[in-house]
Protein backbone atom coordinates (compact mmCIF):
# COMPACT_ATOMS: atom_id res chain seq x y z
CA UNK A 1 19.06 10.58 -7.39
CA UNK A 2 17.10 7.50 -6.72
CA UNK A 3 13.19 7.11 -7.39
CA UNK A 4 11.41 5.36 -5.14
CA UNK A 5 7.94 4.10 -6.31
CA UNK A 6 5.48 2.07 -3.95
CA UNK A 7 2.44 -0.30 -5.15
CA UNK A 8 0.70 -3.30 -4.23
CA UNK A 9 1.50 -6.96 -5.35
CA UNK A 10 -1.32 -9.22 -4.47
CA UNK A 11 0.03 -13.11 -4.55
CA UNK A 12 -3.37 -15.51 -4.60
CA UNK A 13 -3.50 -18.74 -3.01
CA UNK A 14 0.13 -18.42 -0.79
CA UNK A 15 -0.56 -21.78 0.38
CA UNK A 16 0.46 -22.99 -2.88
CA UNK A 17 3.72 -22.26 -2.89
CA UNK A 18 6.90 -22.23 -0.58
CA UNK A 19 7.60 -19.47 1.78
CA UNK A 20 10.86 -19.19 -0.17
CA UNK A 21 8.85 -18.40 -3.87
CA UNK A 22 6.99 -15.76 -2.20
CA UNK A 23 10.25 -13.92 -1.06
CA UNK A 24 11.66 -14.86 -4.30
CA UNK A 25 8.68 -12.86 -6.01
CA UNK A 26 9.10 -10.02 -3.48
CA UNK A 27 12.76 -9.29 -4.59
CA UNK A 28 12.16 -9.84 -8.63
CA UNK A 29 9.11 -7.43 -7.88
CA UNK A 30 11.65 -5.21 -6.12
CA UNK A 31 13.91 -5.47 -8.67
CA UNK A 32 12.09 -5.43 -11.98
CA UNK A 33 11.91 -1.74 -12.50
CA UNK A 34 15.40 -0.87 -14.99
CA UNK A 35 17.38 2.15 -13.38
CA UNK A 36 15.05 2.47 -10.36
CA UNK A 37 14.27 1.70 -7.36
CA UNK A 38 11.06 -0.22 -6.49
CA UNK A 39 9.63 -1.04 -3.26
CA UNK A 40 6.15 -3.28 -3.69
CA UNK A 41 3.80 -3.56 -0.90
CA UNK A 42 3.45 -7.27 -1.00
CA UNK A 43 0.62 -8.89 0.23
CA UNK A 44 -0.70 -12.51 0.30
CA UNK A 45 -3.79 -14.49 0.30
CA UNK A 46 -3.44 -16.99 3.34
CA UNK A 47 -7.32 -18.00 3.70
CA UNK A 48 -6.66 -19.45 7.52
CA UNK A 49 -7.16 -18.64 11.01
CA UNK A 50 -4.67 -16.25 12.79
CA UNK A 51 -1.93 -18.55 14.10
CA UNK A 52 -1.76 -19.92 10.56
CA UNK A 53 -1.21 -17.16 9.04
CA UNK A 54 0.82 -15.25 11.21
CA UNK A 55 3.17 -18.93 10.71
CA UNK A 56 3.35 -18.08 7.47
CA UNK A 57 4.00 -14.14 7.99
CA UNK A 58 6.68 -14.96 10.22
CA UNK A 59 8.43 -17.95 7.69
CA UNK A 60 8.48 -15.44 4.86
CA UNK A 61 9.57 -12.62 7.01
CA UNK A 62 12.55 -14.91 7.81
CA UNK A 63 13.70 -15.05 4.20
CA UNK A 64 13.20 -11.46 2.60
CA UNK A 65 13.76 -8.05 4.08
CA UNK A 66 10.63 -6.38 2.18
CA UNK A 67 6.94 -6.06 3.50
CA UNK A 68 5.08 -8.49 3.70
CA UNK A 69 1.20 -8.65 4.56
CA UNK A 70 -1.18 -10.84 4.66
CA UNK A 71 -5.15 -10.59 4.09
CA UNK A 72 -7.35 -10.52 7.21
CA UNK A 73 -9.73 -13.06 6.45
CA UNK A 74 -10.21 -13.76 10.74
CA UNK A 75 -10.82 -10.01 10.93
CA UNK A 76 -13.29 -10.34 7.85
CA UNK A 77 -15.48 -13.09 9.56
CA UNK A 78 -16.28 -11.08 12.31
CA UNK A 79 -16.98 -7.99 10.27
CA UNK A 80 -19.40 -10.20 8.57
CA UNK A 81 -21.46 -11.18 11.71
CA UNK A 82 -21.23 -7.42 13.12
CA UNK A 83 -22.96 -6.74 9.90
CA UNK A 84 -25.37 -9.87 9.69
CA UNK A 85 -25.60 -11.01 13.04
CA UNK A 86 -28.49 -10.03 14.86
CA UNK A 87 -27.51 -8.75 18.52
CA UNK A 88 -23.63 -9.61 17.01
CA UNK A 89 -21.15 -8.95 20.68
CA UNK A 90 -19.39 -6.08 19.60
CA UNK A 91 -16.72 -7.38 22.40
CA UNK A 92 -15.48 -10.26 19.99
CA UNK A 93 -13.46 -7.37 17.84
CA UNK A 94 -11.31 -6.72 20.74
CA UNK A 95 -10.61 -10.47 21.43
CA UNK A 96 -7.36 -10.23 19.92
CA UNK A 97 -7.83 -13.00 16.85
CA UNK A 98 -6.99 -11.23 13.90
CA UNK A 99 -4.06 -10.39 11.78
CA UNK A 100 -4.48 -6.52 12.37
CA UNK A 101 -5.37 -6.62 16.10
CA UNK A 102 -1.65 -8.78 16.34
CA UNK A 103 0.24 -7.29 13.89
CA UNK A 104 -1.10 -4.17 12.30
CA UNK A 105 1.39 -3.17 9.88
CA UNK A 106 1.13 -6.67 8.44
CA UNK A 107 -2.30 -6.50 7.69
CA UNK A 108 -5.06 -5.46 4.77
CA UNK A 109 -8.63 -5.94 6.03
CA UNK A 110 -11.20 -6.10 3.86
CA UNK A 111 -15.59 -6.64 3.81
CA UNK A 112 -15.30 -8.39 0.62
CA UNK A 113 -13.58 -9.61 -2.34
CA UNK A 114 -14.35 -12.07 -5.43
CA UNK A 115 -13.90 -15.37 -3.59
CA UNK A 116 -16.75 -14.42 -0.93
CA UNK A 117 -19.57 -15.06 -3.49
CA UNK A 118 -21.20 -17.82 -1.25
CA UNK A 119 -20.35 -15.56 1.89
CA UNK A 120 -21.08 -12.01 1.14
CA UNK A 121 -22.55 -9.65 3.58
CA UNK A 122 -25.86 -9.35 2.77
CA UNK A 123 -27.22 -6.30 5.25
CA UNK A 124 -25.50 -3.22 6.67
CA UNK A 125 -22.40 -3.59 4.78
CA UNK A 126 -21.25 -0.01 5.55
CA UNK A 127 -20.55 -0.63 9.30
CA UNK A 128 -17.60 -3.06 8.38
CA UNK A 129 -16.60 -0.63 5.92
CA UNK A 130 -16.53 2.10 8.33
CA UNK A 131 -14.09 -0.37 10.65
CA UNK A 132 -11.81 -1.26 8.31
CA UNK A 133 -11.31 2.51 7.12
CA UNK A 134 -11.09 3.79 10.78
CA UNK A 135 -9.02 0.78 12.52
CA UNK A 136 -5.61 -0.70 12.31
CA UNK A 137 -3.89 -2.47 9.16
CA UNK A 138 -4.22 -1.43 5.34
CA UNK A 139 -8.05 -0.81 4.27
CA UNK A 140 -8.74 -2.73 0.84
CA UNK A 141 -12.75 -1.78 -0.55
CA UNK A 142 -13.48 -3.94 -3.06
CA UNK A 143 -14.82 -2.48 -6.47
CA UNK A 144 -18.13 -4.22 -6.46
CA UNK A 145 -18.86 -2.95 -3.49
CA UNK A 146 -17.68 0.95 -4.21
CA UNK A 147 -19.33 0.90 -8.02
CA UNK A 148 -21.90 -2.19 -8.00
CA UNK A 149 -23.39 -1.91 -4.86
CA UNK A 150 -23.19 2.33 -5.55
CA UNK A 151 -21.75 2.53 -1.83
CA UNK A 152 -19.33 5.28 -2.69
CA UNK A 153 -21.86 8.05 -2.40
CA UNK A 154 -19.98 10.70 -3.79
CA UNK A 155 -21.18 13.96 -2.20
CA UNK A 156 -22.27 12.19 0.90
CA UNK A 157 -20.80 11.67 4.40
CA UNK A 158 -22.87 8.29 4.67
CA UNK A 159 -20.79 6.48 1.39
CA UNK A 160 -17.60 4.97 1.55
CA UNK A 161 -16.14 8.11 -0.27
CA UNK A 162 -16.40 9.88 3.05
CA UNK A 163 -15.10 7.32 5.15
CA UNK A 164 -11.89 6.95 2.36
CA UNK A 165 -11.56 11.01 2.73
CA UNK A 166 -11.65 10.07 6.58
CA UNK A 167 -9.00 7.70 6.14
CA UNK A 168 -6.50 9.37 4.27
CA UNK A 169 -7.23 12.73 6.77
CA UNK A 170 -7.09 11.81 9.78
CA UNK A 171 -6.65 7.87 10.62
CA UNK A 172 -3.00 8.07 11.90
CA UNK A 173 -1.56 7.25 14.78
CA UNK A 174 -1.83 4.45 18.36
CA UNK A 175 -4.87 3.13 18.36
CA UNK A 176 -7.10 2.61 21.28
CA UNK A 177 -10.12 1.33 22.44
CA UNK A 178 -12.04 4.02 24.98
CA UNK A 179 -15.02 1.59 25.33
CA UNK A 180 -16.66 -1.70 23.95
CA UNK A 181 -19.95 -3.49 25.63
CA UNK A 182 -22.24 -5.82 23.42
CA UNK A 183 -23.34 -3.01 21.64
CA UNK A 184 -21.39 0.00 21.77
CA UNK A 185 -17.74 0.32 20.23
CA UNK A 186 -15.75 3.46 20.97
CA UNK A 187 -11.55 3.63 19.64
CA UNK A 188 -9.91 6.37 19.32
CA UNK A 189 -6.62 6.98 16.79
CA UNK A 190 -4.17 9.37 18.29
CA UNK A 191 -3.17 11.36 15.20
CA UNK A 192 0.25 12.21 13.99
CA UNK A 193 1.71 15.02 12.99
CA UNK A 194 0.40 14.72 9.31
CA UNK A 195 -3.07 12.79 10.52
CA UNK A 196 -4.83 14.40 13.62
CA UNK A 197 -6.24 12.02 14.90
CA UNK A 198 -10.37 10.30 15.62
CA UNK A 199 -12.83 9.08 17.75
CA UNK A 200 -15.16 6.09 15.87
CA UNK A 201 -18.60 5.12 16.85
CA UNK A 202 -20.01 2.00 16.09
CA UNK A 203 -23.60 1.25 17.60
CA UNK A 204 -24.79 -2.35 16.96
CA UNK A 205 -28.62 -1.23 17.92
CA UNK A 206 -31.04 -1.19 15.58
CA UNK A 207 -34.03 0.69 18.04
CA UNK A 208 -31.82 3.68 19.01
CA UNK A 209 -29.32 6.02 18.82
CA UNK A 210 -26.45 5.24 21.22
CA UNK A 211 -23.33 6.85 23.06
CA UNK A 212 -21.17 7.42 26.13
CA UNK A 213 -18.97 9.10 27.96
CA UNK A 214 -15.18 8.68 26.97
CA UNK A 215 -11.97 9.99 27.93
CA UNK A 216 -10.05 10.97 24.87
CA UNK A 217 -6.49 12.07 24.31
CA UNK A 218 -7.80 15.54 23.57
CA UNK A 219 -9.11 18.13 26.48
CA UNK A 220 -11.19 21.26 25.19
CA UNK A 221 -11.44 19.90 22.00
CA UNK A 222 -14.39 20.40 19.41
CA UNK A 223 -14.93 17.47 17.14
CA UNK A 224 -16.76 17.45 14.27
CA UNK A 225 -18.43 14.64 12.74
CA UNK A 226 -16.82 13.97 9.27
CA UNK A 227 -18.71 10.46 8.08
CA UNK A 228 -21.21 8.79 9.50
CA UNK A 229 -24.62 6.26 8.46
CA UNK A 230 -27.28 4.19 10.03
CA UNK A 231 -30.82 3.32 10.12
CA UNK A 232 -31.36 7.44 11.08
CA UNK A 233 -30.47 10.28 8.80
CA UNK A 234 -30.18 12.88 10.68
CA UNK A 235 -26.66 14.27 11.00
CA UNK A 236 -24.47 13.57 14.63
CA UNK A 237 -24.19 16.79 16.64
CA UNK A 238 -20.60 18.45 17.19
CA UNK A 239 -18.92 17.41 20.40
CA UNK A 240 -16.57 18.96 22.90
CA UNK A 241 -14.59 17.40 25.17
CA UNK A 242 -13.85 18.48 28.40
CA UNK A 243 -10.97 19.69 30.59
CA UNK A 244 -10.34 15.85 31.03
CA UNK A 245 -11.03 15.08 27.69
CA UNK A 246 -14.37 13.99 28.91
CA UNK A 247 -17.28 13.94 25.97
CA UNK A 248 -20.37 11.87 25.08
CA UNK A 249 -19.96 10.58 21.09
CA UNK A 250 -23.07 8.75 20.14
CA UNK A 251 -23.69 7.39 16.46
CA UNK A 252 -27.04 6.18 14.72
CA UNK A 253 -28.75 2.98 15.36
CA UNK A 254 -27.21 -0.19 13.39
CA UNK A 255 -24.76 2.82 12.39
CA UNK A 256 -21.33 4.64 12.82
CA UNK A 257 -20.15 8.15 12.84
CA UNK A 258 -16.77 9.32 12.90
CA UNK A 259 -15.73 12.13 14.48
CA UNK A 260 -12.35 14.10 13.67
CA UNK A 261 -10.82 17.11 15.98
CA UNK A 262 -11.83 20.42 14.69
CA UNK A 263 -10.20 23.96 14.69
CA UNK A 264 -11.08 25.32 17.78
């Protein structure tokens, strides 16, 4: 009987070194484990812009048969200015230029990580955390933000522990976006048969609470909101869609909330 075991191995600086070392690495990593087998998620840092480093996905890809990835560092940038930007167009995160939005099983997003020292987020870090745990590719949360910066909030459905429990619950599935407009973002995930499925709010005003009509996937469905934070703390109402899968999902101001179908 064969044992199959899965984990992450992060390569730094890719640029460094031949497209034929990192496939190299991949199959020793494959390899490595005595009288099993071992299949590593492999990912690489390729600090670039997306053409670069989908170059590089595809040159490795050509060499090796295992998964590869590749950090989203074009993704990251914008997450950065929805969460630092003042008046940030929330239509640049549909403009196609990142590694997810190309090729989604080939990408980890991220907010942060130890190299952004000189280029953290400095406000409102929880809306990119709420994309990245809600959107397409592989979510990464770096420690100092979960234990450092105390955003894990266990307990709460405003930390990142909420959005993670979010994640791993219901984030499956197509995704799509139902509406985007400088300020409002609206996607939905379609759900699979393990993971049913979302709708995400993210509302890049700071004054107000703000929402509107979608059509979902999903007709006469209740949804419940499952994680959600902003500059208001009161809690998102339930939702229902209708016939047409019609419904209103708002979220707080400078905030998110992310709503999951509930048993009807």
């Amino acid at each position: 009987m064969k044992t199959w075991i899965s984990t992450a191995s992060p390569f730094d600086f890719v640029k460094g070194y031949g497209m034929w070392m990192i496939a190299l690495l991949a199959k020793y990593q494959y390899q490595k484990k005595d009288r099993r087998e071992f299949s590593p998620f492999v990912v690489g840092e390729y600090w670039a812009g997306p053409n670069d480093i989908e170059g590089w996905l595809d040159g490795v890809a050509a060499l090796t048969d295992r998964q590869i990835a590749a950090f989203d560092f074009p993704l990251r940038y914008k997450l950065k200015d929805v969460c630092d930007t003042p008046k940030y167009d929330l239509r640049n995160l549909t403009d196609g230029s990142s590694v997810s939005a190309a090729r989604p099983f080939n990408a980890v997003t991220f907010v942060e990580n130890h190299d952004m020292r000189e280029n953290e987020v400095v406000n409102d870090k929880m809306l990119g955390s709420s994309f990245i745990l809600t959107q397409d590719g592989y979510p990464c949360v770096f420690w100092w933000d979960y234990y450092n910066c105390q955003l894990a909030r266990p307990g709460s459905s405003n930390g990142i522990d909420a959005l993670i429990a979010a994640h791993h619950a219901f984030a499956g599935g197509e995704s799509c976006i139902l509406h985007v407009d400088p300020d409002l973002y609206i996607s939905q995930r379609a759900g699979t048969e393990s993971q049913p499925g979302l709708v995400y709010v993210l509302n890049n005003l700071g004054n107000r609470w703000r929402g509107t009509s979608v059509k979902t996937k999903w007709p006469n469905q209740r949804f419940k909101p499952v994680a959600w934070d902003g500059k208001d703390s009161a809690p998102p109402d339930e939702r229902t869609t209708d016939g047409n899968g019609n419904a209103e999902f708002p979220a707080p101001p400078r905030g998110y909330c992310v709503y999951a179908p509930a048993k009807n």
